[in-house]
C-alpha atoms as a PDB file:
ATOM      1  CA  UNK A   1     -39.484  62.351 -73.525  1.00  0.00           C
ATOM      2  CA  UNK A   2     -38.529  62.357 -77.084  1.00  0.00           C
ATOM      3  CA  UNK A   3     -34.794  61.473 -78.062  1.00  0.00           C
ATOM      4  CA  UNK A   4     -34.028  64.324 -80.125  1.00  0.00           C
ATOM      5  CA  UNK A   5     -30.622  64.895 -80.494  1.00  0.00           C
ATOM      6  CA  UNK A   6     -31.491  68.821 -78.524  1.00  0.00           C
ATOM      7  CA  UNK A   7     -32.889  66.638 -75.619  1.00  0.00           C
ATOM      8  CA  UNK A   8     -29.361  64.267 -75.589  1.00  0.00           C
ATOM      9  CA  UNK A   9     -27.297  67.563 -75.600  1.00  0.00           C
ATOM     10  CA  UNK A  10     -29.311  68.912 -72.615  1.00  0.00           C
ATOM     11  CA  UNK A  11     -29.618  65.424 -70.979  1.00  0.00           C
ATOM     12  CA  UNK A  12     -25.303  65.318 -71.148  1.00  0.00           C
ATOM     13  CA  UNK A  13     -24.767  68.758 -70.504  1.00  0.00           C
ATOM     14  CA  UNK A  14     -27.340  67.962 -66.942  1.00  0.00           C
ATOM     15  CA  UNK A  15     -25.091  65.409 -65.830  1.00  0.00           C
ATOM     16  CA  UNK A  16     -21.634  66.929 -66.897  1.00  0.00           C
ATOM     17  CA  UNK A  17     -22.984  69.806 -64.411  1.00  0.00           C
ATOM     18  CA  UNK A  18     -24.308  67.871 -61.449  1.00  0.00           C
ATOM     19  CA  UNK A  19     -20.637  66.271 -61.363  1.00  0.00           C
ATOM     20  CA  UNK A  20     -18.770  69.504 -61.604  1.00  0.00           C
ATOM     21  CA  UNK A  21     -21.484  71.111 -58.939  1.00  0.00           C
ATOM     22  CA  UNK A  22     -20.482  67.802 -56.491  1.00  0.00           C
ATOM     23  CA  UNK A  23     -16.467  68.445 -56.866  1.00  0.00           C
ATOM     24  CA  UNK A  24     -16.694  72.218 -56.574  1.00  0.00           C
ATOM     25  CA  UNK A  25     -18.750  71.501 -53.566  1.00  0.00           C
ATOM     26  CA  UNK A  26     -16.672  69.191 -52.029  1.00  0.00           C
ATOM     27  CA  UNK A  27     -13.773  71.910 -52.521  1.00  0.00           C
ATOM     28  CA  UNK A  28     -15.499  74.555 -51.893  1.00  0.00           C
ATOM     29  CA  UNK A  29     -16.506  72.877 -48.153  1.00  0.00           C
ATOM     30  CA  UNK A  30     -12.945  71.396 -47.860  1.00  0.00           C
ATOM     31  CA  UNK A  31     -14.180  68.282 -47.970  1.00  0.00           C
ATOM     32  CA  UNK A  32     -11.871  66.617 -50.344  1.00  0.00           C
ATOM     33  CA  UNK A  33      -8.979  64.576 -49.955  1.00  0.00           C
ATOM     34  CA  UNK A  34     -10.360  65.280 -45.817  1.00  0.00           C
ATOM     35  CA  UNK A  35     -11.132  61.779 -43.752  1.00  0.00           C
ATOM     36  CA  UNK A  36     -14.684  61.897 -42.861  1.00  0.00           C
ATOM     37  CA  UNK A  37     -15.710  62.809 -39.798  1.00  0.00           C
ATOM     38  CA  UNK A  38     -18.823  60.417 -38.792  1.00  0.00           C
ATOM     39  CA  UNK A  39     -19.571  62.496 -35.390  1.00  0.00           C
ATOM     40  CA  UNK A  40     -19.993  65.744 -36.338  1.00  0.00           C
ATOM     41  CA  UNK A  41     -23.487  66.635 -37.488  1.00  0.00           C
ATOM     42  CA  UNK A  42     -23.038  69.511 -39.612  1.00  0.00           C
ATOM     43  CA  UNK A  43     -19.890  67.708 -41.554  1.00  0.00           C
ATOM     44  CA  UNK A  44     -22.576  65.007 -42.140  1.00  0.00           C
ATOM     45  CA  UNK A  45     -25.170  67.689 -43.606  1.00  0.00           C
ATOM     46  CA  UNK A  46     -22.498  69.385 -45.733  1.00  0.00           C
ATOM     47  CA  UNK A  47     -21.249  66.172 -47.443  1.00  0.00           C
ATOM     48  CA  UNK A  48     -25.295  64.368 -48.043  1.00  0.00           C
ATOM     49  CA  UNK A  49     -25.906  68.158 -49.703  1.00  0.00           C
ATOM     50  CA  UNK A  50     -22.439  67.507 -52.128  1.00  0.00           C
ATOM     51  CA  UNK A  51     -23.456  63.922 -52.948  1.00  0.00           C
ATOM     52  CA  UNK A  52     -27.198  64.660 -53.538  1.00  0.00           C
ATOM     53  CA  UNK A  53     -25.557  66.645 -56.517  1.00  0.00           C
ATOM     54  CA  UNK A  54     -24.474  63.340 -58.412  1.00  0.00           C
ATOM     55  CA  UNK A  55     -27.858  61.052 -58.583  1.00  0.00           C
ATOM     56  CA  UNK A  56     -29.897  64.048 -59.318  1.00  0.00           C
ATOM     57  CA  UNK A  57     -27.784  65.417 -61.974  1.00  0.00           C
ATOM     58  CA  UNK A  58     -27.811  61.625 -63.506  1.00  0.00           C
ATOM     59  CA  UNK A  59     -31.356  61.343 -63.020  1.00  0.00           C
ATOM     60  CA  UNK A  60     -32.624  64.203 -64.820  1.00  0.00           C
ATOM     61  CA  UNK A  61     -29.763  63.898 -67.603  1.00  0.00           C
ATOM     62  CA  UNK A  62     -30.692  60.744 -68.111  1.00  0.00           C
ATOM     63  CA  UNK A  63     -34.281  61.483 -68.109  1.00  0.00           C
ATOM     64  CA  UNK A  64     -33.548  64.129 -70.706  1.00  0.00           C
ATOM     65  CA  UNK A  65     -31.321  61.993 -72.688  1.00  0.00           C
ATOM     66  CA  UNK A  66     -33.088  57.997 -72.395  1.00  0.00           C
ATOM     67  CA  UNK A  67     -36.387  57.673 -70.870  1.00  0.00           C
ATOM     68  CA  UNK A  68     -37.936  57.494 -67.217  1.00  0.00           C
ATOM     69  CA  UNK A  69     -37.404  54.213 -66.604  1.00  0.00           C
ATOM     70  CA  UNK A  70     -33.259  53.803 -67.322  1.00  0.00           C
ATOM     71  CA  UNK A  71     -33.539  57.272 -64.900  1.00  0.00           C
ATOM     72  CA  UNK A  72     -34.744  55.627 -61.921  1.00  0.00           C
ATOM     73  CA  UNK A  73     -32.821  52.723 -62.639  1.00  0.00           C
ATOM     74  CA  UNK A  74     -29.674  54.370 -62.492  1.00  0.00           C
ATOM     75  CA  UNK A  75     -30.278  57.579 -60.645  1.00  0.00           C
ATOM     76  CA  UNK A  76     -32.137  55.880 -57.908  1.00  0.00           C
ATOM     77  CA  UNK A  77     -29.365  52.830 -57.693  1.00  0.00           C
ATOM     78  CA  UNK A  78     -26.841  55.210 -57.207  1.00  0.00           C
ATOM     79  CA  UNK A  79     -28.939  57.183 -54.517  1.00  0.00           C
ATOM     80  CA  UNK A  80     -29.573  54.111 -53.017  1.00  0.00           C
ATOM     81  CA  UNK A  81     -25.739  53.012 -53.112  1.00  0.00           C
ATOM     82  CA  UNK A  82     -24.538  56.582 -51.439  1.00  0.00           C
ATOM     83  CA  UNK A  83     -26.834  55.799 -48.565  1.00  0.00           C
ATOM     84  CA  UNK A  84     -25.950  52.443 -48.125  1.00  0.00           C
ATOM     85  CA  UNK A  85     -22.035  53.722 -48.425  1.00  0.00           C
ATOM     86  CA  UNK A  86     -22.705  56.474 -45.859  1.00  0.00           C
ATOM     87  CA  UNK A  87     -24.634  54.482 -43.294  1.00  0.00           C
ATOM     88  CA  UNK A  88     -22.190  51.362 -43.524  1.00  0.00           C
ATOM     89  CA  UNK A  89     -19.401  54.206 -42.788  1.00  0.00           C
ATOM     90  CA  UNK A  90     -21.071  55.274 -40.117  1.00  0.00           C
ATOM     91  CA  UNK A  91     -21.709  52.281 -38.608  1.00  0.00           C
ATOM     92  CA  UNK A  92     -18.410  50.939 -39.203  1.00  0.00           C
ATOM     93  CA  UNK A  93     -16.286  54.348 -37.203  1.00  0.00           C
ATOM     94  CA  UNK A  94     -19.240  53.893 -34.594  1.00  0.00           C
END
């Protein structure tokens, strides 16, 4: 995409939402401040839904603000990293 300055103001304002849609998620589920609890199913479903909020939102800002490439750098690493972090959890209470 081109790096107008319209495109940056979109590409910030994407990511400034995804985080406020993962914390008003996580409250809205009573999910914060909560331990986690690694055996119950639906818990697990509710909390991969509030996270999924926080990659995609810096994916596509960043896609709207830099370029493809820095997107899937970034957006994917951090994708990547909450899986890693909620497996390793999961293994770890298991």
């Amino acid at each position: 995409m081109d790096q107008t300055p319209k495109n940056k103001k979109i590409g910030v304002g994407i990511m400034v939402l995804g985080a406020l849609c993962s914390f008003t998620s996580l409250i809205y589920f009573n999910q914060a401040g909560t331990s986690i609890e690694y055996t119950n199913t639906i818990y697990m479903l509710k909390l991969i839904a509030t996270q999924a909020f926080l990659p995609l939102g810096l994916y596509f800002g960043l896609y709207f603000y830099s370029s493809k490439k820095l997107a899937l750098q970034i957006g994917g690493g951090m994708a990547l990293l909450l899986v890693i972090a909620n497996l390793l959890g999961f293994l770890l209470h298991h």
